[in-house]
N, C-alpha and C. Protein backbone atom coordinates (compact mmCIF):
# COMPACT_ATOMS: atom_id res chain seq x y z
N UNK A 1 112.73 100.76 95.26
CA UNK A 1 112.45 101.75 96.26
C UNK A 1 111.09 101.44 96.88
N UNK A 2 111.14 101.82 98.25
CA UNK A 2 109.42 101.75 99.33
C UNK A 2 108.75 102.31 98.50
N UNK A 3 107.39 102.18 98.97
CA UNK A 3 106.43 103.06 99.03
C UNK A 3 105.29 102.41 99.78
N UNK A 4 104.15 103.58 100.73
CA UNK A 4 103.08 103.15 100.62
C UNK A 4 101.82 104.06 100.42
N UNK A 5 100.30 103.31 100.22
CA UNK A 5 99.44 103.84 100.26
C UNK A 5 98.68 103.56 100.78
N UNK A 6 97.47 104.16 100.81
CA UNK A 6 96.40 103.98 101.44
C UNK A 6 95.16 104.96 101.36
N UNK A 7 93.58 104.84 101.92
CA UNK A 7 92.88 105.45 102.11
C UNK A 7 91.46 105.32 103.27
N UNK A 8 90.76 105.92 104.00
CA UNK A 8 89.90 105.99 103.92
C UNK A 8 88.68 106.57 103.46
N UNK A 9 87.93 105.60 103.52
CA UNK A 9 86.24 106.01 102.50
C UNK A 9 85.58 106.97 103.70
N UNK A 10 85.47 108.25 103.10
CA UNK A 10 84.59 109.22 104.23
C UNK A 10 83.17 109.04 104.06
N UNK A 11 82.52 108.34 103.30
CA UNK A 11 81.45 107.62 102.86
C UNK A 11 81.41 106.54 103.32
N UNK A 12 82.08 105.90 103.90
CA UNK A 12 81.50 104.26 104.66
C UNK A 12 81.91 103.49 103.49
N UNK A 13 82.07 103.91 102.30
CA UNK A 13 82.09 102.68 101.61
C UNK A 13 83.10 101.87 101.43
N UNK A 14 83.25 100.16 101.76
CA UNK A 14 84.16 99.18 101.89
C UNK A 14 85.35 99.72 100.64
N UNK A 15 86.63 99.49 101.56
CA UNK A 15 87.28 100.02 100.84
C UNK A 15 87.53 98.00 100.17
N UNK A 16 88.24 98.08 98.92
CA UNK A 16 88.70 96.57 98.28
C UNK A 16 90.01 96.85 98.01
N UNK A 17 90.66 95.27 97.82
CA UNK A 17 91.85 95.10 97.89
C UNK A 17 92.30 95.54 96.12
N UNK A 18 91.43 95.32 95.26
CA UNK A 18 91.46 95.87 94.11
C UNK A 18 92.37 97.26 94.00
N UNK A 19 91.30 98.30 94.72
CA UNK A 19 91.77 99.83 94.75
C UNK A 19 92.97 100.10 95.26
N UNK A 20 93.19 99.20 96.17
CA UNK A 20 94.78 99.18 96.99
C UNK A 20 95.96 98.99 96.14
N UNK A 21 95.76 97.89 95.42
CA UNK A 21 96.46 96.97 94.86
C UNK A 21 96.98 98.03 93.49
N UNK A 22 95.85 98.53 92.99
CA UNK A 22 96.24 99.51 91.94
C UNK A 22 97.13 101.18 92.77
N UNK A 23 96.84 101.46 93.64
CA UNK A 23 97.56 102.28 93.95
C UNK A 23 98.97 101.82 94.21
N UNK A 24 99.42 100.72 94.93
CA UNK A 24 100.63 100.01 94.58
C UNK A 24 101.20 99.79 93.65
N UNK A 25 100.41 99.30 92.46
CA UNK A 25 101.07 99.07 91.15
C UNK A 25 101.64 100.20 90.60
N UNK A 26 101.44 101.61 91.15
CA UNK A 26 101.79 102.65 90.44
C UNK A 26 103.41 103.06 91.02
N UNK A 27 103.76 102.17 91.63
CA UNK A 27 105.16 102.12 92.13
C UNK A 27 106.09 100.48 91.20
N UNK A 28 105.72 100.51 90.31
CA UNK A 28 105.95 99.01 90.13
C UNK A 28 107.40 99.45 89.41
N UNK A 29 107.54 100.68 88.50
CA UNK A 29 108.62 101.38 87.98
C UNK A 29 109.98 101.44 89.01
N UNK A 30 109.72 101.36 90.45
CA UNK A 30 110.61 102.37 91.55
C UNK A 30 111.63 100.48 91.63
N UNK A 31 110.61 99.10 91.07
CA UNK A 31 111.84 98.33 91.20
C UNK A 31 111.49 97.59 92.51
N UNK A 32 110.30 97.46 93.32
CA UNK A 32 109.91 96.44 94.36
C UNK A 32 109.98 95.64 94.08
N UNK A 33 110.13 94.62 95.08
CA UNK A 33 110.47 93.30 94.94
C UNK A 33 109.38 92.62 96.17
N UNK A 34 108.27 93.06 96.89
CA UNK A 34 107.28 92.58 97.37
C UNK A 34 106.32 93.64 97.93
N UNK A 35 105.31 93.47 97.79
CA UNK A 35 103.90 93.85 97.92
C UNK A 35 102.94 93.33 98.81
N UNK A 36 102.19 94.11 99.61
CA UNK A 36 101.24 93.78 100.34
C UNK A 36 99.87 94.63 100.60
N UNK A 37 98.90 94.39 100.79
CA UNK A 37 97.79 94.89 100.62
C UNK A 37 97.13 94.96 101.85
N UNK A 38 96.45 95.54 102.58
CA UNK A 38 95.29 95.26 103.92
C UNK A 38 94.33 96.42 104.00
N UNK A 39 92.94 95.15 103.90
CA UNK A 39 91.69 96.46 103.85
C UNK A 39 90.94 95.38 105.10
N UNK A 40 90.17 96.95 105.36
CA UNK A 40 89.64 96.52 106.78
C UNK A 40 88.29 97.27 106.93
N UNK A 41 86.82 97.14 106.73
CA UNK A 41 85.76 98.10 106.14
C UNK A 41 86.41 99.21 105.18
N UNK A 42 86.00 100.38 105.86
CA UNK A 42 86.63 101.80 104.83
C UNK A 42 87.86 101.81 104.77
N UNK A 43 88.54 101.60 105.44
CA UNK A 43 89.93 101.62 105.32
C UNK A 43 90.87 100.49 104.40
N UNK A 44 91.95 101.34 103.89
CA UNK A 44 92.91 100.11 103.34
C UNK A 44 94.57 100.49 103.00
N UNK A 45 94.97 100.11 103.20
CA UNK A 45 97.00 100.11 103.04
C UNK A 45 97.39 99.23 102.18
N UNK A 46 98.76 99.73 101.42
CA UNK A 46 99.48 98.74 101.28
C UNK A 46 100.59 99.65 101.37
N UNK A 47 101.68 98.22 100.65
CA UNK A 47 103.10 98.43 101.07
C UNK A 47 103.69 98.27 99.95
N UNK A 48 105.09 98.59 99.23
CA UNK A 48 105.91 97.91 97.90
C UNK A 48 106.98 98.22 98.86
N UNK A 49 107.65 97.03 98.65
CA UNK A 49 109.30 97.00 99.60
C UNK A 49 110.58 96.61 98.39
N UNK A 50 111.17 97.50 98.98
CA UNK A 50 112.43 96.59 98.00
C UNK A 50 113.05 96.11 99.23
N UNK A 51 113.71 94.84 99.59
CA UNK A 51 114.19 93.92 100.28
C UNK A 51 115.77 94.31 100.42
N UNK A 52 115.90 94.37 101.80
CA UNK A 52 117.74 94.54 101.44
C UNK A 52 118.08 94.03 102.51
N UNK A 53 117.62 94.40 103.52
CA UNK A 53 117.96 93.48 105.27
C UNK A 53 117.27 92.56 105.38
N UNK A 54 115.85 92.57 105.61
CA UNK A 54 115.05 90.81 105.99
C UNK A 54 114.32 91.06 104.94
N UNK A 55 114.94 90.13 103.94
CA UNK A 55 114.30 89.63 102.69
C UNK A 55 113.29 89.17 103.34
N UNK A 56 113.36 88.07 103.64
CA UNK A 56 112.36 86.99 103.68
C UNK A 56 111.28 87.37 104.81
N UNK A 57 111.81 88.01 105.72
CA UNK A 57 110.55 88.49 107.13
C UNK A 57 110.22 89.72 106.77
N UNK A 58 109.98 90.48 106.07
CA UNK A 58 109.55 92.19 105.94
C UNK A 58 108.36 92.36 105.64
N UNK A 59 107.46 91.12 105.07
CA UNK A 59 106.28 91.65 104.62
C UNK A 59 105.44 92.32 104.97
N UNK A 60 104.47 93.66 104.40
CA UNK A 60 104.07 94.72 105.28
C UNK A 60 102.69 94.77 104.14
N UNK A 61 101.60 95.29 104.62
CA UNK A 61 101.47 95.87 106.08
C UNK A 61 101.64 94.89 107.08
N UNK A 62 101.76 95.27 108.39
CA UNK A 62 102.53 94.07 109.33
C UNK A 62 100.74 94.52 110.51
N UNK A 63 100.79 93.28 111.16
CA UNK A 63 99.42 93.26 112.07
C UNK A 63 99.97 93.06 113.20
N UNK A 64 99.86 93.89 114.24
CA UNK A 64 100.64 93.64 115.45
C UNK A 64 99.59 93.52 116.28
N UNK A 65 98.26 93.08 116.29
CA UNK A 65 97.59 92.37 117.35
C UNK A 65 96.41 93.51 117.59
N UNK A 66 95.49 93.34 118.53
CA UNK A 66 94.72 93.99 118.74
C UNK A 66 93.78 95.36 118.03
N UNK A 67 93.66 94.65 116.71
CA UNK A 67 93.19 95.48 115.61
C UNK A 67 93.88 96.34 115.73
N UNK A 68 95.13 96.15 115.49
CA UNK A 68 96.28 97.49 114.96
C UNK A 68 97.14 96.63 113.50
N UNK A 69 96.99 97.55 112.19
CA UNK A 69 98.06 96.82 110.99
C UNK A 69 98.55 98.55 110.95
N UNK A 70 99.71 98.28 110.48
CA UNK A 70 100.62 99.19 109.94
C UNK A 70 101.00 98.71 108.87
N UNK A 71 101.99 99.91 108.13
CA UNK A 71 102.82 100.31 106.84
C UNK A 71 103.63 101.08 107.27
N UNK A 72 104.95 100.42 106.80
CA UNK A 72 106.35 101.90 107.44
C UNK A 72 107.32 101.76 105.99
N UNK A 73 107.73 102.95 106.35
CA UNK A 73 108.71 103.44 105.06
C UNK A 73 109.90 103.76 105.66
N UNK A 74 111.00 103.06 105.41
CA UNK A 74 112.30 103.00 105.96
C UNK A 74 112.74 102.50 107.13
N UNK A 75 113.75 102.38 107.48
CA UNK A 75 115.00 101.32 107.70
C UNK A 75 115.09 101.96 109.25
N UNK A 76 114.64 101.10 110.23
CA UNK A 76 115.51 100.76 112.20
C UNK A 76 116.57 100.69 112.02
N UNK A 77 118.14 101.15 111.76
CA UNK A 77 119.02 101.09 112.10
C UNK A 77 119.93 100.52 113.16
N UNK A 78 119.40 100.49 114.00
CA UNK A 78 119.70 100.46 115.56
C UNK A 78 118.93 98.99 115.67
N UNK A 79 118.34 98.38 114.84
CA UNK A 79 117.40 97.07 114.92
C UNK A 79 118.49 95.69 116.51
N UNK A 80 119.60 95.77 116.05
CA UNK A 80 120.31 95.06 116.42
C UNK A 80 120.04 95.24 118.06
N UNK A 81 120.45 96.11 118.65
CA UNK A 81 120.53 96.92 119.60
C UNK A 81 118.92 96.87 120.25
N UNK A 82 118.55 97.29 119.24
CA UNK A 82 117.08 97.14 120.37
C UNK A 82 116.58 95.73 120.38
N UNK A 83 116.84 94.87 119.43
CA UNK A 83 116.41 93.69 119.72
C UNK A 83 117.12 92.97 120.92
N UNK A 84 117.94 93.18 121.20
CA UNK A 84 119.03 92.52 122.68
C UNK A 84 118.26 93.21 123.85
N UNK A 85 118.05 94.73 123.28
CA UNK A 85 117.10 95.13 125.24
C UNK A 85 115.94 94.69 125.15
N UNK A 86 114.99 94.41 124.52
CA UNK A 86 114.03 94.13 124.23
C UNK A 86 113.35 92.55 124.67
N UNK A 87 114.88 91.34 124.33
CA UNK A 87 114.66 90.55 125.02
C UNK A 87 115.53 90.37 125.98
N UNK A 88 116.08 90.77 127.09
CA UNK A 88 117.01 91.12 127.73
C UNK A 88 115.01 91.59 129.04
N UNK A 89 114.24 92.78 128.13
CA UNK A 89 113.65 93.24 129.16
C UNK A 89 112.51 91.74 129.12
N UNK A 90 112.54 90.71 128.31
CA UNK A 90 111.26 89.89 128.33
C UNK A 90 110.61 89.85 127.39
């Protein structure tokens, strides 16, 4: 099963991949099958995925450019579908 976490430090203080990493591990019971971590000053995320559609491409948190990373919990359905308008629009 997903999960994610995360925090920011209301104190400024650097968040580490350590603290992340242990809040993840506390999902290690739910049966993930990949993990990811992202700290960024105070801030930090991660992810535990269990893999069922893109094994191999899912890894999260995902960085989509312009100092933006995310973490998502559950399943695009419709993935198919929007990927055809999507490049269809360019």
């Amino acid at each position: 099963m997903c999960g994610i976490a995360g925090f920011v430090s209301l104190t400024g203080a650097p968040a580490t991949r350590e603290r992340v990493a242990g809040m993840i591990r506390t999902l290690e019971h739910r049966g993930p099958d990949d993990t990811g971590v992202f700290v960024d000053g105070p801030a930090g995320i991660g992810a535990a995925r269990l893999s069922i559609i893109d094994v191999a491409g899912g890894h999260q948190p995902i960085g989509i450019g312009g100092g933006i990373t995310v973490a998502q919990n559950g399943e695009i359905y419709n993935y198919l579908e929007l990927r055809r308008e999507l490049e269809r629009a360019g």
